[in-house]
Protein backbone atom coordinates (compact mmCIF):
# COMPACT_ATOMS: atom_id res chain seq x y z
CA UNK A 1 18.99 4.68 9.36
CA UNK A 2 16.35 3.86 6.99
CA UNK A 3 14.63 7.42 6.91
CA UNK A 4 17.72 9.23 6.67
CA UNK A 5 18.79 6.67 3.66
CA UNK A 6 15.40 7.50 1.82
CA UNK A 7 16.19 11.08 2.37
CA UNK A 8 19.44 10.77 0.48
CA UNK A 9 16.76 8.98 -2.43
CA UNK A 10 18.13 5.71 -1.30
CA UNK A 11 14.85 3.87 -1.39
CA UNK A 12 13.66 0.92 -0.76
CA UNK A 13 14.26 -0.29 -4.50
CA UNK A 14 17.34 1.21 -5.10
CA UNK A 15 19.20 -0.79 -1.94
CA UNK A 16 17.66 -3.56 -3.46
CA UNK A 17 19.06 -2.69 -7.16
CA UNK A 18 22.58 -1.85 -5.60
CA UNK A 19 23.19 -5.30 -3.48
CA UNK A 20 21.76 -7.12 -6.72
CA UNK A 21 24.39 -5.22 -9.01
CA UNK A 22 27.22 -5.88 -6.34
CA UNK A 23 26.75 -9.32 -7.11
CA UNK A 24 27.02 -9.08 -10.75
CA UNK A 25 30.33 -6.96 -9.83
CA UNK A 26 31.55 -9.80 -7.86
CA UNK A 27 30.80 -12.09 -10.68
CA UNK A 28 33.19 -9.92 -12.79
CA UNK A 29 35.88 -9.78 -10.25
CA UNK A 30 36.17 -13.53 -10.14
CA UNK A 31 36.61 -13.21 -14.11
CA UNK A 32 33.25 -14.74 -15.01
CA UNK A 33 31.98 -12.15 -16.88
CA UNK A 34 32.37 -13.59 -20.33
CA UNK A 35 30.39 -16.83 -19.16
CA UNK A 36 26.71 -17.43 -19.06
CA UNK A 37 26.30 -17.55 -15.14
CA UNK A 38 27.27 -13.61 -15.74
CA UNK A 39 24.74 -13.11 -18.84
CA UNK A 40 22.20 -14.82 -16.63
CA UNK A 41 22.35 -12.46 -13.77
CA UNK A 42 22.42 -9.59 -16.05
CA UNK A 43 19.34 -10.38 -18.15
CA UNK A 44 17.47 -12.02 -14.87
CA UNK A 45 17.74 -9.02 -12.19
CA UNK A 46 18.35 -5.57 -13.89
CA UNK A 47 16.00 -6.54 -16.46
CA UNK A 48 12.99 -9.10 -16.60
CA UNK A 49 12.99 -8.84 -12.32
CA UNK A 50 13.05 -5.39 -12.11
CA UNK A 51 10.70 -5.28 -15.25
CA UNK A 52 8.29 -6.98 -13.40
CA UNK A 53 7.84 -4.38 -10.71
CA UNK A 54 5.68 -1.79 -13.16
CA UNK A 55 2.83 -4.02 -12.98
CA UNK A 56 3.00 -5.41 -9.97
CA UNK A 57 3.51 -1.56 -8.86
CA UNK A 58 0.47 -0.58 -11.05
CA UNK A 59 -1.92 -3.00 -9.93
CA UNK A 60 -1.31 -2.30 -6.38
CA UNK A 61 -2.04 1.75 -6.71
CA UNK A 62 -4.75 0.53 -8.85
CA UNK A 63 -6.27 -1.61 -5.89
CA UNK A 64 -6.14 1.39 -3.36
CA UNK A 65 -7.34 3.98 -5.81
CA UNK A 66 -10.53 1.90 -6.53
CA UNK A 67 -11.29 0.95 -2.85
CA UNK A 68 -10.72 4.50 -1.83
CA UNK A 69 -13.88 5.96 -0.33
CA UNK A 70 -14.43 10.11 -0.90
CA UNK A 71 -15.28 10.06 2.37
CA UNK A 72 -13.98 8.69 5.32
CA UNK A 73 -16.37 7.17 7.79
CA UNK A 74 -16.68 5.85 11.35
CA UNK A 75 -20.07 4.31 13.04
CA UNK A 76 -21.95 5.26 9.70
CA UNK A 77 -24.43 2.89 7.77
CA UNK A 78 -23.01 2.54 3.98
CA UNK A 79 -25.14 -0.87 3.55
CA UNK A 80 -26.78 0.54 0.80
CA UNK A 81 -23.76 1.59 -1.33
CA UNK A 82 -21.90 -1.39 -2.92
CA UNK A 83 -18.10 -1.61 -1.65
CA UNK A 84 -15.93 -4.01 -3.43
CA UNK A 85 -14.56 -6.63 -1.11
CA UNK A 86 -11.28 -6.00 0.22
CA UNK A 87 -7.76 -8.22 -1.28
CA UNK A 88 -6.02 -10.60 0.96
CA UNK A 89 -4.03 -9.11 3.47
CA UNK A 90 -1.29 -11.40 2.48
CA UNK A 91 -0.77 -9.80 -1.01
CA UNK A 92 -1.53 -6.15 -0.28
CA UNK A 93 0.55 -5.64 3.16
CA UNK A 94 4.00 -3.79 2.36
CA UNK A 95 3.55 -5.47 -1.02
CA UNK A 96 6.57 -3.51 -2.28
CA UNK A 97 8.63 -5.02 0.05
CA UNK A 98 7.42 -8.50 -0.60
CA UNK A 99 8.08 -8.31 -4.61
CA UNK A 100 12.07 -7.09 -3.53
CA UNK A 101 12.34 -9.78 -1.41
CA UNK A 102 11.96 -12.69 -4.02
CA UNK A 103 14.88 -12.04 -5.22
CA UNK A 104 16.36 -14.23 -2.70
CA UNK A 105 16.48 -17.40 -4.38
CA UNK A 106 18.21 -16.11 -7.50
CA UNK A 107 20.59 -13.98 -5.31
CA UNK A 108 21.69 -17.46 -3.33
CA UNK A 109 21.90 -19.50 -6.69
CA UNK A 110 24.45 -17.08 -7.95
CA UNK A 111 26.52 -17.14 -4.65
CA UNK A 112 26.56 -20.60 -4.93
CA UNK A 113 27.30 -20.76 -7.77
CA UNK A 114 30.11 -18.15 -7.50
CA UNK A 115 31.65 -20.66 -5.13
CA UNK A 116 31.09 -23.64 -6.12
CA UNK A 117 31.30 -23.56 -10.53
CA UNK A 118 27.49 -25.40 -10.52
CA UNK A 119 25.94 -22.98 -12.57
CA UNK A 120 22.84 -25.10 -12.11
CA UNK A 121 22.37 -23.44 -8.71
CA UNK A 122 22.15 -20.10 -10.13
CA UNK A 123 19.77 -20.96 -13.28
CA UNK A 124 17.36 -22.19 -10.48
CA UNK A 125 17.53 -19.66 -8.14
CA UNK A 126 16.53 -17.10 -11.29
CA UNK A 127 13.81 -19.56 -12.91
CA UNK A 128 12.12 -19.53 -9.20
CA UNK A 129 12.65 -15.75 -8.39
CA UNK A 130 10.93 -14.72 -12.23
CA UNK A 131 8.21 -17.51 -11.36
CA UNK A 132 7.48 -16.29 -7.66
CA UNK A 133 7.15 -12.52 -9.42
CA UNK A 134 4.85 -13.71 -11.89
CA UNK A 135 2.45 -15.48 -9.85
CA UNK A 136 2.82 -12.62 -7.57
CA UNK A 137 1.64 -10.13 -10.30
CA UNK A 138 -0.52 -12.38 -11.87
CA UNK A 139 -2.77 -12.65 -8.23
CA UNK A 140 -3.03 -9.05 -8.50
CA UNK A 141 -4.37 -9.11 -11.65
CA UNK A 142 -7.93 -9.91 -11.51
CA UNK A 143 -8.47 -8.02 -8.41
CA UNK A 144 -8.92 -4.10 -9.27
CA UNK A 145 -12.51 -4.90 -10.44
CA UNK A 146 -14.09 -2.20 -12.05
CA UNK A 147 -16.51 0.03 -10.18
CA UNK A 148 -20.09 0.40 -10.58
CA UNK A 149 -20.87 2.86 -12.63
CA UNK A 150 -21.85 6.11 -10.71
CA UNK A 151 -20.48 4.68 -7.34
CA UNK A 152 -18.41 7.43 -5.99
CA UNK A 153 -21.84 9.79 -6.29
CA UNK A 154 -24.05 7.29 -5.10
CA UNK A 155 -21.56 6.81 -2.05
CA UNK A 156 -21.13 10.82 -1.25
CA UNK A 157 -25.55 10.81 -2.02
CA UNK A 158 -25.21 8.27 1.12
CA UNK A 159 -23.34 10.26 3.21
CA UNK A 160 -25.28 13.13 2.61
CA UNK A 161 -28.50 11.77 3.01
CA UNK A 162 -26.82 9.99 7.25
CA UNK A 163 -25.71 13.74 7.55
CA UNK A 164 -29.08 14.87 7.09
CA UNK A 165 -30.96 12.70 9.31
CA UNK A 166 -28.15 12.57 11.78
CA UNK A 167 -27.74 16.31 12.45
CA UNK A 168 -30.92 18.10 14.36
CA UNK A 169 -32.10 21.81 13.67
CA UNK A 170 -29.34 22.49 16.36
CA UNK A 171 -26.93 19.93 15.78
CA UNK A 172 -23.78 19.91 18.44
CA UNK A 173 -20.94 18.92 15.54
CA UNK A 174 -17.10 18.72 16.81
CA UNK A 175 -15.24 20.09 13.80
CA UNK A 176 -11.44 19.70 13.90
CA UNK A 177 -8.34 20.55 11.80
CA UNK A 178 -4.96 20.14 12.52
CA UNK A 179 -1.73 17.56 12.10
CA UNK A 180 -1.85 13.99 13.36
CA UNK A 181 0.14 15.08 16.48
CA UNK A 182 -2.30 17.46 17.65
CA UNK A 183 -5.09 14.77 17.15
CA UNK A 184 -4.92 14.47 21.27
CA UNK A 185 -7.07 17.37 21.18
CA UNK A 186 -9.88 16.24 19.35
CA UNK A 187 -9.60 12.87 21.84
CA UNK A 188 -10.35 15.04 24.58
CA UNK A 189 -13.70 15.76 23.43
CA UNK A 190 -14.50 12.10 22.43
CA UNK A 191 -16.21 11.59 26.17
CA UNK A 192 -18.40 14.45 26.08
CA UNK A 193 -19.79 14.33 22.99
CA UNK A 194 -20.91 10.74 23.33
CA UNK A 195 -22.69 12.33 26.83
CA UNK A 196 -24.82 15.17 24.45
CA UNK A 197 -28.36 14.06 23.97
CA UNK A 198 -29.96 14.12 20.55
CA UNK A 199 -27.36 13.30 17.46
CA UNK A 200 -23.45 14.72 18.06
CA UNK A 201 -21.54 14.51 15.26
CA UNK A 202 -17.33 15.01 14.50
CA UNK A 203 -16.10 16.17 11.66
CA UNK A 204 -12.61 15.92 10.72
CA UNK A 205 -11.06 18.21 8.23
CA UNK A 206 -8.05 15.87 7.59
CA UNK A 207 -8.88 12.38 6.54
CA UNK A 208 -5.27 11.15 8.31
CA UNK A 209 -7.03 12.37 11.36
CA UNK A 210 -9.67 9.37 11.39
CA UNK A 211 -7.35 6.86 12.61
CA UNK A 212 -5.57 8.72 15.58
CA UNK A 213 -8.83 9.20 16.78
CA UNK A 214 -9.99 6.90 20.29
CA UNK A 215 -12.82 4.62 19.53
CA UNK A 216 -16.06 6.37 20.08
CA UNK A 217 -19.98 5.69 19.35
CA UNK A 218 -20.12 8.96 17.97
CA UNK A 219 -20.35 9.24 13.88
CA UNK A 220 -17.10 10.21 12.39
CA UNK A 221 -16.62 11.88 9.21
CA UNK A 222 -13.90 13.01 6.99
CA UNK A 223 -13.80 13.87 3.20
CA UNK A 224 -11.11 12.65 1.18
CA UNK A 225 -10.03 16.02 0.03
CA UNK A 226 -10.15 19.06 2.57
CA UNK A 227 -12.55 21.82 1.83
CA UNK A 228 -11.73 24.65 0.18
């Protein structure tokens, strides 16, 4: 149900955006849209919430971008190229999702609210929901450290310089190309070339194809953009 929503550009954001307006339109319906619980719900989820998810949005690509190697690697020394240290889990796993979902308290304070008259409950719920956000985007902020200057060359110089003393005058290199279903075949040759003497190597044409592949001793290596 979900993929067929997002093909009908019913995203994750927009369900969000629609079940947060339906509450507003409920808030009508019970004739409170000339009060302030209504004007609160208006300014506090269309705008300063929703607001809120450019930077958060921004500093996340921003993370990935700058800890995105130009080439992928497997069983390959990079200690001499500096890599940034990677963000807690906790903030950068389905991140998206996690900004949506703090809309919850100021979703339940306006239900309550809605019920009950205590506009109290809804002021709350929105105070915490635009708090949570900012702390959210404000733990992202000082993480997208800048990169050393000249790292991306000095990182492809390092791969070039393992390729070089990895493969032999006759080198026995597995190079593959295809879509992540047809990465089976490529596993079929993980056993034998970990059996060749001297220094196999596999080279992937895809960089998606690095993670369907079994786990082998054999160096792995896959630019970030195919080759032309």
């Amino acid at each position: 149900m979900i993929n067929r929503l997002g093909r009908v550009r019913a995203g994750l954001s927009i369900r969000f955006l629609l079940r947060q307006l339906m509450v507003i339109l409920l808030l009508a319906r019970l004739d409170l849209s000339e009060g302030p619980l209504f004007y609160t719900a208006a300014a506090c989820i269309p705008d300063l919430f929703f607001g809120l998810q450019i930077p958060h949005g921004a500093l996340t690509t921003l993370i990935r971008l700058r800890r995105t190697m130009p080439v992928i690697t497997r069983n390959v020394d990079l200690n001499a190229v500096r890599i940034t240290d990677a963000p807690p889990r906790v903030l950068m796993r389905r991140s998206g999702e996690k900004m949506l979902h703090l809309d919850i308290p100021a979703m339940a304070g306006l239900l309550i609210a809605a019920g009950t008259g205590e506009n109290a409950a809804a002021y709350a719920g929105a105070a915490l929901t635009l708090l949570l956000a900012l702390l959210y985007v404000a733990a992202l902020a000082p993480l997208p450290a800048p990169q050393p200057a000249g790292a991306p060359a000095r990182r492809r110089a390092q791969g070039r310089r393992h390729l070089a003393e990895r493969v032999p005058a006759r080198p026995s290199v597995l190079y593959f190309s295809g879509s992540n279903e047809s990465a089976y075949q490529g596993n079929m040759w993980l056993e034998t070339m970990a059996r060749i003497e001297g220094r196999p190597l596999i080279i992937m044409r895809e960089r998606g194809l690095v993670p369907q592949l079994a786990e082998t001793s054999v160096p792995v290596s896959a630019s970030v953009r195919a080759p032309t």
